[in-house]
N, C-alpha and C. Protein backbone atom coordinates (compact mmCIF):
# COMPACT_ATOMS: atom_id res chain seq x y z
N UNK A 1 0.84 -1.19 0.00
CA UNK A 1 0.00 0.00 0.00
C UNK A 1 0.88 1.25 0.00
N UNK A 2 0.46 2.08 -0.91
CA UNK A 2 1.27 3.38 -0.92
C UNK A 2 1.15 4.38 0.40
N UNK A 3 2.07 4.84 0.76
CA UNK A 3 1.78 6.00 1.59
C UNK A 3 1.47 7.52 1.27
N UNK A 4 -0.06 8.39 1.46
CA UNK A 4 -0.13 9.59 1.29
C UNK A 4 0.19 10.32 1.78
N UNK A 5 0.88 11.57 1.69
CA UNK A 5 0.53 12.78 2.41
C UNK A 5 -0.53 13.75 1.83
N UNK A 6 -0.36 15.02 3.02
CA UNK A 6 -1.76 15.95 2.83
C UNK A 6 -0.74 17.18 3.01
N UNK A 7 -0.48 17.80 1.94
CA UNK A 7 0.33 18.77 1.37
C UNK A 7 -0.32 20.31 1.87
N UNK A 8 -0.14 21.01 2.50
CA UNK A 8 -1.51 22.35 2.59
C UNK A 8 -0.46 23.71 2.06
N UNK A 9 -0.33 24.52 1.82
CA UNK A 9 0.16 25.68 1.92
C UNK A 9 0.17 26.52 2.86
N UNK A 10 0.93 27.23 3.72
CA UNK A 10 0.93 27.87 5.12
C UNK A 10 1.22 29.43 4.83
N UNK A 11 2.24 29.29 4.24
CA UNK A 11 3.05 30.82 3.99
C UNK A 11 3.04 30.89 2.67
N UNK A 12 3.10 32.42 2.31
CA UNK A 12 3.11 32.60 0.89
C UNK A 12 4.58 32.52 0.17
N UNK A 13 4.51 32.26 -0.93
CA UNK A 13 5.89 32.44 -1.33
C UNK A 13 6.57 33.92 -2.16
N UNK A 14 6.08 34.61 -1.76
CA UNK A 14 6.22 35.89 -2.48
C UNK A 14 7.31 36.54 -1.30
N UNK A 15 8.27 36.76 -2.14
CA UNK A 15 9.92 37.18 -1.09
C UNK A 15 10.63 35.94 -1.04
N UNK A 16 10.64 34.94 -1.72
CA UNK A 16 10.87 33.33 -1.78
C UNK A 16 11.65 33.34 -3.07
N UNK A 17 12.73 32.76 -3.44
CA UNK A 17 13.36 32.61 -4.65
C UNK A 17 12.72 31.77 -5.63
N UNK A 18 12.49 32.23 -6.93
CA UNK A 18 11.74 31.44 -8.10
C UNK A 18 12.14 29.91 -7.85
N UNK A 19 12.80 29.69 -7.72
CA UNK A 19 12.99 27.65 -7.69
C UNK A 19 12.04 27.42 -6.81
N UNK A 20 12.03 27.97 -5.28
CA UNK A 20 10.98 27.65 -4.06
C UNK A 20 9.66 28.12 -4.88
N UNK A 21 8.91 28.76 -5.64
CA UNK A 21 7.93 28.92 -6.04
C UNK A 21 7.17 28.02 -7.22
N UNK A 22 8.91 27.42 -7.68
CA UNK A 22 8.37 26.76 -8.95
C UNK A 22 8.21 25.41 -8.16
N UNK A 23 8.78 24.89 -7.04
CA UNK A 23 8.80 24.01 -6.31
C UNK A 23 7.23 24.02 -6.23
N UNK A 24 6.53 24.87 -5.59
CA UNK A 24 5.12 25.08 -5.25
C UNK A 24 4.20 24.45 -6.69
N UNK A 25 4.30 24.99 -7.53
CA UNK A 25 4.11 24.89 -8.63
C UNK A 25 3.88 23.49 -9.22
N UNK A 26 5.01 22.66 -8.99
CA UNK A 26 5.37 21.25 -9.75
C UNK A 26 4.67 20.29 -8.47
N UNK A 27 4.33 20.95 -7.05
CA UNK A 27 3.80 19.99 -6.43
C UNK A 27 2.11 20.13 -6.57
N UNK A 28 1.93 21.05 -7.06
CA UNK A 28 0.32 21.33 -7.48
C UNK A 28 -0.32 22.50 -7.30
N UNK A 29 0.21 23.22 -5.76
CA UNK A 29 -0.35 24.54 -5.28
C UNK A 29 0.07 25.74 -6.04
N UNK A 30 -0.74 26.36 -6.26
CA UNK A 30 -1.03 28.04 -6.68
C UNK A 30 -1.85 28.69 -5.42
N UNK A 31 -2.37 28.02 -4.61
CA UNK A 31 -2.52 29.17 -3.75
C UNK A 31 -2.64 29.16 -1.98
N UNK A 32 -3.11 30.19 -1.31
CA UNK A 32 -2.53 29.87 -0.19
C UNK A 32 -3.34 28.83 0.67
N UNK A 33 -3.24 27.97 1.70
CA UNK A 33 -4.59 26.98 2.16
C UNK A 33 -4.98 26.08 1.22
N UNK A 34 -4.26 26.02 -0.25
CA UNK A 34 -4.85 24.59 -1.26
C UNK A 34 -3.99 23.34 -0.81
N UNK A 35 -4.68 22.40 -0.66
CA UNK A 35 -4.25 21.15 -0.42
C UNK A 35 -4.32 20.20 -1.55
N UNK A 36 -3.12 19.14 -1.58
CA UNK A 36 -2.80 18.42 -2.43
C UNK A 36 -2.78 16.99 -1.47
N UNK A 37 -3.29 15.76 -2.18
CA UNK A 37 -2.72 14.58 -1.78
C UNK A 37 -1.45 14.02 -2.58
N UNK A 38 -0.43 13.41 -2.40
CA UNK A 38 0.95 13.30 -3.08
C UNK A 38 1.00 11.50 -2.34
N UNK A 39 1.64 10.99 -3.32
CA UNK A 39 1.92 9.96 -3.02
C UNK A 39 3.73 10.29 -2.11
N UNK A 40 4.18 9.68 -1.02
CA UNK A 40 5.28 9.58 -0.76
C UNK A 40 6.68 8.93 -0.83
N UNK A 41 6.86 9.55 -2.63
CA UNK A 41 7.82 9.14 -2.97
C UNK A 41 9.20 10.02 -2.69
N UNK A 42 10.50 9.13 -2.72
CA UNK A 42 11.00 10.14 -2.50
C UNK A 42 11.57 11.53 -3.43
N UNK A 43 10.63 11.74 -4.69
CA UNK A 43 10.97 12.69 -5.17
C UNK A 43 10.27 14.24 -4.26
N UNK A 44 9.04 13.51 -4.35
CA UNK A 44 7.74 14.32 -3.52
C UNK A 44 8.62 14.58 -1.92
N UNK A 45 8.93 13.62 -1.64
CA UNK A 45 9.24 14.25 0.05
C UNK A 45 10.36 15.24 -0.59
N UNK A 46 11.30 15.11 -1.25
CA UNK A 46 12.58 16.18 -1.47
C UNK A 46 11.86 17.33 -1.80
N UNK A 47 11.03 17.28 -2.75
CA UNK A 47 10.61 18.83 -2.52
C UNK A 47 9.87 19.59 -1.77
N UNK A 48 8.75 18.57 -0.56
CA UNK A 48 8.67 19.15 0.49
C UNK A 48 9.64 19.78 1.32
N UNK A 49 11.07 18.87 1.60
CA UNK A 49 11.92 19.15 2.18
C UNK A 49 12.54 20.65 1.93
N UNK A 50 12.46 20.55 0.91
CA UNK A 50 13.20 22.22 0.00
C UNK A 50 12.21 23.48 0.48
N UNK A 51 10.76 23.19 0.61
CA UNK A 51 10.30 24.10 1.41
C UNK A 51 9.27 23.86 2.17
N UNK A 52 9.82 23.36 3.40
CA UNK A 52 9.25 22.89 4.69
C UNK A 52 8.69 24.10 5.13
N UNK A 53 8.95 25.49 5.15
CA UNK A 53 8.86 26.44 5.86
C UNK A 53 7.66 27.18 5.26
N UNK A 54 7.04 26.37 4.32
CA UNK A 54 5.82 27.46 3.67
C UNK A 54 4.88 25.91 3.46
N UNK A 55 4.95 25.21 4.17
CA UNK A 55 4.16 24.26 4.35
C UNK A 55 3.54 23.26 5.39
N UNK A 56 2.66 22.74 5.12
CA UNK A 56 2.03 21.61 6.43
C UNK A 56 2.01 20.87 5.66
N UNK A 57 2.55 19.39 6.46
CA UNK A 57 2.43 17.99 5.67
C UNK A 57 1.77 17.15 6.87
N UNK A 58 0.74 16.37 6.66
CA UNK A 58 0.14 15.32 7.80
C UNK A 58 -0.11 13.79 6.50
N UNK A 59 0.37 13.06 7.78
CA UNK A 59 -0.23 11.47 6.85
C UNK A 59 -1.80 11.53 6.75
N UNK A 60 -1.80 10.84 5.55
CA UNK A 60 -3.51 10.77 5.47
C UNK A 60 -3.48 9.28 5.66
N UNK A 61 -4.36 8.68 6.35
CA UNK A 61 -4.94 7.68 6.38
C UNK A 61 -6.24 6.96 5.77
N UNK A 62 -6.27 5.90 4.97
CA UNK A 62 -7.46 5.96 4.72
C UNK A 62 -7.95 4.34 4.62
């Protein structure tokens, strides 16, 4: 069984360097409070990792 996460947006990225935005971007969000489900691979966790600080991640269970 795959493992999900629950991706949310916290902080905006505006004052954030274009890679951290395009990061936002390639994981799904455009805006602030949109949530994404992501499978947890480790490409997906690395780019959470890259910007942990403008995000909430919780396991989803289901």
């Amino acid at each position: 069984m795959k493992k999900l996460i629950k991706i949310t947006q916290i902080k905006s990225g505006i004052g954030y360097h274009r890679s951290q935005k395009g990061t936002l971007k390639a994981l799904g969000i455009s805006k602030m409070h949109q949530s994404v489900e992501k499978e947890a691979s480790p490409s997906v966790l690395g780019m959470v990792n890259k910007i942990r600080h403008l995000l909430k991640v919780e396991e989803v269970s289901k």
